[in-house]
Protein backbone atom coordinates (compact mmCIF):
# COMPACT_ATOMS: atom_id res chain seq x y z
CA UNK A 1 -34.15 5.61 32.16
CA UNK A 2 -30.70 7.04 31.57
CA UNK A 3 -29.46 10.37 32.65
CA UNK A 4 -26.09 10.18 31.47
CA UNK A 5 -24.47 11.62 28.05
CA UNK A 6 -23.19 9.22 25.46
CA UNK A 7 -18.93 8.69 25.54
CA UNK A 8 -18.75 8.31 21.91
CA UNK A 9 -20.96 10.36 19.67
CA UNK A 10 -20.78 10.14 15.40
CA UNK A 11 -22.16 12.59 13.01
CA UNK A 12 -22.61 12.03 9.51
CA UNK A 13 -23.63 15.44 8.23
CA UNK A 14 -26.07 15.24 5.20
CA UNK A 15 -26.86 18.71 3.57
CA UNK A 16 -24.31 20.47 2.13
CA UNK A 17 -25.19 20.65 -1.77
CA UNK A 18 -28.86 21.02 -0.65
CA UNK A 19 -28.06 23.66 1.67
CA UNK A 20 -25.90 25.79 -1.68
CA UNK A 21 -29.16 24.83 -4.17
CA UNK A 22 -31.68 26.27 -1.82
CA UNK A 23 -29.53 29.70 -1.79
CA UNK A 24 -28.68 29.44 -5.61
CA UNK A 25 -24.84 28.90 -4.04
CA UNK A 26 -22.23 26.53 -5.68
CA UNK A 27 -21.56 23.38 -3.99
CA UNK A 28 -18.81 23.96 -2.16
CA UNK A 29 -20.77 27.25 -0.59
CA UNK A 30 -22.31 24.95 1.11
CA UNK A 31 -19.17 22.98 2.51
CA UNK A 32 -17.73 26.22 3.54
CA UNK A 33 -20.92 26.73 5.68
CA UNK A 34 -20.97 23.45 7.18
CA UNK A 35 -16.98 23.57 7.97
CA UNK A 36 -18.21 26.58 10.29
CA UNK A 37 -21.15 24.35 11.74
CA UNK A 38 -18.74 21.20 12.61
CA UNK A 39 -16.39 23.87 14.35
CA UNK A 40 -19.47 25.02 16.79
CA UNK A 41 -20.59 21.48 17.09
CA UNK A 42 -17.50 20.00 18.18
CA UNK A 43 -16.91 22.67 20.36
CA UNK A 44 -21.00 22.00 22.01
CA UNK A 45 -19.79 18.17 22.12
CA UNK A 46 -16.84 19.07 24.51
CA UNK A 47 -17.95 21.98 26.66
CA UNK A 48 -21.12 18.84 27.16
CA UNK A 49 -17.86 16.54 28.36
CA UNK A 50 -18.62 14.01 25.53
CA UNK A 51 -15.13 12.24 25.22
CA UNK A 52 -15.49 10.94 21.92
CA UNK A 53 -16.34 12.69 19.09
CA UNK A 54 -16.27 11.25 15.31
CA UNK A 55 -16.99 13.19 12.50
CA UNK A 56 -17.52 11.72 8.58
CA UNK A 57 -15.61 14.40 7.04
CA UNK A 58 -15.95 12.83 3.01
CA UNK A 59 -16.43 9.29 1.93
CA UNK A 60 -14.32 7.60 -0.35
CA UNK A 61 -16.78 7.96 -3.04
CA UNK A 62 -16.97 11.71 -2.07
CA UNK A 63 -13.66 12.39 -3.26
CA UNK A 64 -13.24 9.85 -5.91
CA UNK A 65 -16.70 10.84 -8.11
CA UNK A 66 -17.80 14.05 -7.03
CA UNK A 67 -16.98 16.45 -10.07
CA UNK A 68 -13.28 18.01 -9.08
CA UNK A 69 -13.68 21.45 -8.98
CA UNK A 70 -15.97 20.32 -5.78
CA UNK A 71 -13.16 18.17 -4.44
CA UNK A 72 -10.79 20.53 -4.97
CA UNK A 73 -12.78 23.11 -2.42
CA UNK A 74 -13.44 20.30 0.10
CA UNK A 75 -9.53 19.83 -0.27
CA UNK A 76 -8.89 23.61 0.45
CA UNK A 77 -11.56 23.39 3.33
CA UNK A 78 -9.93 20.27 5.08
CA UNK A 79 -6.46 22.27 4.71
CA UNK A 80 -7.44 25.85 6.17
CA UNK A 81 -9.58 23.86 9.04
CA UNK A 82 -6.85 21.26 10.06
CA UNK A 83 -4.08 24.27 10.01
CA UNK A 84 -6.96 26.14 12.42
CA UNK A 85 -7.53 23.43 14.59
CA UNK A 86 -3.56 22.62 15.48
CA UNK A 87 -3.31 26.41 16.44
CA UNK A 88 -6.27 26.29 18.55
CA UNK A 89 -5.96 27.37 22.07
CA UNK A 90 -9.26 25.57 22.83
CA UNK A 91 -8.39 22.21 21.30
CA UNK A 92 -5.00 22.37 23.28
CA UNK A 93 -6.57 23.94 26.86
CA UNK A 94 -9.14 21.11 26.95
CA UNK A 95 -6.38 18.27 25.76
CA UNK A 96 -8.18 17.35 22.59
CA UNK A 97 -6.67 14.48 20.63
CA UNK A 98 -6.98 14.39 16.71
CA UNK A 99 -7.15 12.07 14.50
CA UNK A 100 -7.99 11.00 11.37
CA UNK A 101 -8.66 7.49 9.48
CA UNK A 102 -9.53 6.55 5.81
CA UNK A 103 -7.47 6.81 2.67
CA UNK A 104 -6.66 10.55 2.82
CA UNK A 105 -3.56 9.62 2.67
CA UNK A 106 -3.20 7.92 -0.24
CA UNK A 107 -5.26 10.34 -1.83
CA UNK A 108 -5.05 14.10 -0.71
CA UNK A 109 -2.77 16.61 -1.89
CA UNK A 110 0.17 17.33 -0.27
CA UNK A 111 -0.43 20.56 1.00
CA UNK A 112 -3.59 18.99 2.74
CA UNK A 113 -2.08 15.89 3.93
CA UNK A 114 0.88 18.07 5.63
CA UNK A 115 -2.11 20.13 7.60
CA UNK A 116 -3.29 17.32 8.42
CA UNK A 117 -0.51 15.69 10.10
CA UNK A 118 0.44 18.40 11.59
CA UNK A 119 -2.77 18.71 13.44
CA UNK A 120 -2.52 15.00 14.75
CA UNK A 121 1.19 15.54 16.10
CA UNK A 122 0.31 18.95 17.36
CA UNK A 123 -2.27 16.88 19.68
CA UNK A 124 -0.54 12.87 19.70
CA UNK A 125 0.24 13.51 23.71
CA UNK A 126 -3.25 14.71 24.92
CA UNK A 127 -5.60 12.32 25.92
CA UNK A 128 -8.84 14.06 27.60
CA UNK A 129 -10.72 14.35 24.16
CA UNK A 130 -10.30 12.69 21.40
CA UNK A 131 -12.13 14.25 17.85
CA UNK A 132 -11.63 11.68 15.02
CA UNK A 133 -12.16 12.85 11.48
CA UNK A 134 -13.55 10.14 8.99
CA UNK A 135 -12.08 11.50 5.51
CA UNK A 136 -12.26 9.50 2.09
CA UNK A 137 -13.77 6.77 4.42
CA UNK A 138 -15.98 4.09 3.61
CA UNK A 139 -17.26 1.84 6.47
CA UNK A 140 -16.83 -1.57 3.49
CA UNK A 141 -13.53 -0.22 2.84
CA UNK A 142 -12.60 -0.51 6.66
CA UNK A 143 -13.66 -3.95 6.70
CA UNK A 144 -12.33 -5.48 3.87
CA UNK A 145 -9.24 -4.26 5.00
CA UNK A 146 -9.49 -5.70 8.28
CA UNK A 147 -10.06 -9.22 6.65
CA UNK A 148 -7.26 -9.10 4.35
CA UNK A 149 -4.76 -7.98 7.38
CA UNK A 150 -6.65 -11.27 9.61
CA UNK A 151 -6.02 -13.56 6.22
CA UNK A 152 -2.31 -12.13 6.05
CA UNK A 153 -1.90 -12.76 9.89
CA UNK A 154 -2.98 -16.44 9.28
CA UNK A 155 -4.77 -15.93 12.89
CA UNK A 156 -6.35 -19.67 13.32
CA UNK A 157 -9.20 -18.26 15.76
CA UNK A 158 -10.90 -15.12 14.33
CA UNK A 159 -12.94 -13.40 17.56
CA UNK A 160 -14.68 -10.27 18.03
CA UNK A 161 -11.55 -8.66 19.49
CA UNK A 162 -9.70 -10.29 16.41
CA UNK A 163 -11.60 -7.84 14.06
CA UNK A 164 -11.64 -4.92 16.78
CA UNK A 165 -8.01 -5.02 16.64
CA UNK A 166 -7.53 -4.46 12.31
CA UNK A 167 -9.54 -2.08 12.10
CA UNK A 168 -8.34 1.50 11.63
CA UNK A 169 -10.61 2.88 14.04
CA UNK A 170 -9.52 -0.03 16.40
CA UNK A 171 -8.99 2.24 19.54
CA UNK A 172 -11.97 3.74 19.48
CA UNK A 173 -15.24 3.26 21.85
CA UNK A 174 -17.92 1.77 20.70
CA UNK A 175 -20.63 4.88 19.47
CA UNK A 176 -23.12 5.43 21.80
CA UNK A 177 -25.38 7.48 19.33
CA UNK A 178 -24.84 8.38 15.96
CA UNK A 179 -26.21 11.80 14.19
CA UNK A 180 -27.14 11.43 10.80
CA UNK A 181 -28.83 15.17 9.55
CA UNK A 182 -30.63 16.14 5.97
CA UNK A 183 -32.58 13.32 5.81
CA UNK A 184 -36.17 13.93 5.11
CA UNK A 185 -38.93 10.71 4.78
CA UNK A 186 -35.40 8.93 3.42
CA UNK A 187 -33.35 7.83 6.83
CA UNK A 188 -30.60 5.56 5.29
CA UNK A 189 -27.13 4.67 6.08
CA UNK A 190 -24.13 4.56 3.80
CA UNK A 191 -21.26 2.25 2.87
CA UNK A 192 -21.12 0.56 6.24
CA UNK A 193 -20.24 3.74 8.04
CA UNK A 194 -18.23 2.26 11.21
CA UNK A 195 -20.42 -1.22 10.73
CA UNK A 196 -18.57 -2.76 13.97
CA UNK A 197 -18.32 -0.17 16.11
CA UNK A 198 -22.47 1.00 15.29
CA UNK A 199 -23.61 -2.50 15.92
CA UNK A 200 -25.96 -1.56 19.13
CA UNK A 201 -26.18 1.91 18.33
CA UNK A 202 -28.33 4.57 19.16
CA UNK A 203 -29.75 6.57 15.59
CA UNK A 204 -31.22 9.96 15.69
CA UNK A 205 -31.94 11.19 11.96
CA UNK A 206 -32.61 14.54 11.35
CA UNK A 207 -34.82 16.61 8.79
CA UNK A 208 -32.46 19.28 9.59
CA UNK A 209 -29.39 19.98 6.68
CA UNK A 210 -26.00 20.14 8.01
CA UNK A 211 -25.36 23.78 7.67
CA UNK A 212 -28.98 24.78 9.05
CA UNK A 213 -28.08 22.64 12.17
CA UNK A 214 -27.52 24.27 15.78
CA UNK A 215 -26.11 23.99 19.21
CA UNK A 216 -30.09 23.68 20.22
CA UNK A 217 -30.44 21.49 17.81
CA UNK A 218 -27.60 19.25 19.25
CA UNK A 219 -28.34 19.72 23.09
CA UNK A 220 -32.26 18.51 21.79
CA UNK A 221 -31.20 15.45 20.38
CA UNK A 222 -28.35 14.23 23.07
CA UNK A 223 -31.59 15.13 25.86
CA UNK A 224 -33.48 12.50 23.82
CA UNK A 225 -30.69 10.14 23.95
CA UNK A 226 -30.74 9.94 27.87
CA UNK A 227 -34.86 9.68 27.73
CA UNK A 228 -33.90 6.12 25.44
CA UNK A 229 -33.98 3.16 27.31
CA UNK A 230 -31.05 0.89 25.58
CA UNK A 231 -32.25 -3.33 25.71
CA UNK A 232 -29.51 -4.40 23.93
CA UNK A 233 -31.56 -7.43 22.88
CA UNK A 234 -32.38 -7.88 26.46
C-alpha cells in the first residue's frame, strides 16, 4: 500500500458553464470563479510538496468553437491571472517554474500572449516546482505533431523515448494521477489529453464542478491515491 504523494498530478477541470447555469450567471461567471479555485488548488498542490502540477487551462476546441464573447473572457482571465502569477511572491519564494504548451501561441491575442511569456521568463531559472498550463491544447494535436517532427527527422528506429522526446510536454514526468471534476454518471476523457504521458495513470473523477471544488476536496482525493495499490499490469 503506498504512503507517498504522487510527483506529477493533472487536473482537467469540468464545470464551469454548469457552475454559471445553476446561478443564472453567464458563462464566463463561471470561469472567473474557477480561475479563483485553480489559484487555491495549485497553491494546496505545493504547500502538499507535489512537484508537478499540470493544469488543462482550454482545449483547442475551447477556443476555436466556443461562441467568442466566451473566448474573449477566458482570454481576459488567462491575461489578468498570468500577469498575477509572475508578480507572485509565493510562486517565486517556493521556486515555481511555469510553463505553458499548446497553440496559444499561434492563437491568443497579443496582450495575452505577452502575460504569458512574461510569466514563463519571470520563472525560466527556478526549478523546485514546476506548474504547466495546458491552453488551446488537444492531447491528438500533441501527437500528430510529434509524428510529423519523427517523419521530418527521418529517424530509422522510432522508440518510446523517440516519441517522449517530440512531444511538447517532452520534459515532463509521467502523471501519477489525473483529476478530472464535473462529471456525474458520464466519466470520459477528451481529445487524448496527454495520451503518452497518462498511459498507466491513476483516474479519480469527480461529481464535484470545478468552481464548487475545495482544498478538502483535493487533500480527500490525493489520501485515496496513496490507499491505491498501482500493478502496472503486474
Amino acid at each position: 500500500m503506498k504512503d507517498k504523494n504522487p510527483v506529477h498530478i493533472a487536473v482537467i477541470p469540468d464545470g464551469n458553464r454548469r457552475w454559471a447555469r445553476a446561478h443564472n450567471f453567464s458563462p464566463w461567471k463561471g470561469h472567473f470563479k474557477g480561475a479563483d479555485v485553480t489559484e487555491e488548488i495549485i497553491r494546496a498542490a505545493f504547500n502538499m510538496n507535489i512537484p508537478y502540477f499540470t493544469f488543462w487551462g482550454a482545449s483547442l476546441n475551447n477556443v476555436l468553437k466556443r461562441p467568442k464573447i466566451e473566448v474573449k473572457y477566458l482570454y481576459k482571465i488567462f491575461t489578468e491571472r498570468f500577469k498575477k502569477l509572475s508578480q507572485e511572491e509565493e510562486i517565486h519564494k517556493k521556486k515555481v517554474k511555469v510553463n505553458v504548451f499548446g497553440r496559444w501561441d499561434e492563437i491568443f491575442p497579443e496582450e495575452t500572449k505577452d502575460a504569458i511569456y512574461e510569466c514563463i521568463n519571470a520563472t525560466k531559472n527556478y526549478n523546485k516546482y514546476f506548474l504547466t498550463f495546458l491552453l488551446a491544447y488537444n492531447g491528438t494535436d500533441e501527437m500528430v505533431c510529434a509524428v510529423r517532427k519523427i517523419v521530418k527527422s527521418n529517424i530509422k528506429e522510432i522508440t518510446e523515448k523517440t516519441i517522449m522526446k517530440n512531444l511538447w510536454t517532452k520534459d515532463l514526468p509521467f502523471v501519477d494521477l489525473v483529476i478530472r471534476t464535473g462529471v456525474e454518471g458520464d466519466p470520459h476523457w477528451s481529445v487524448g489529453f496527454m495520451m503518452w504521458h497518462t498511459a498507466n495513470s491513476q483516474f479519480y473523477f469527480s461529481k464535484i464542478l470545478w468552481p464548487n471544488f475545495k482544498k478538502s476536496d483535493f487533500a480527500r482525493i490525493i489520501e485515496n491515491y496513496k490507499r491505491r495499490q498501482r500493478r502496472l499490469g503486474k
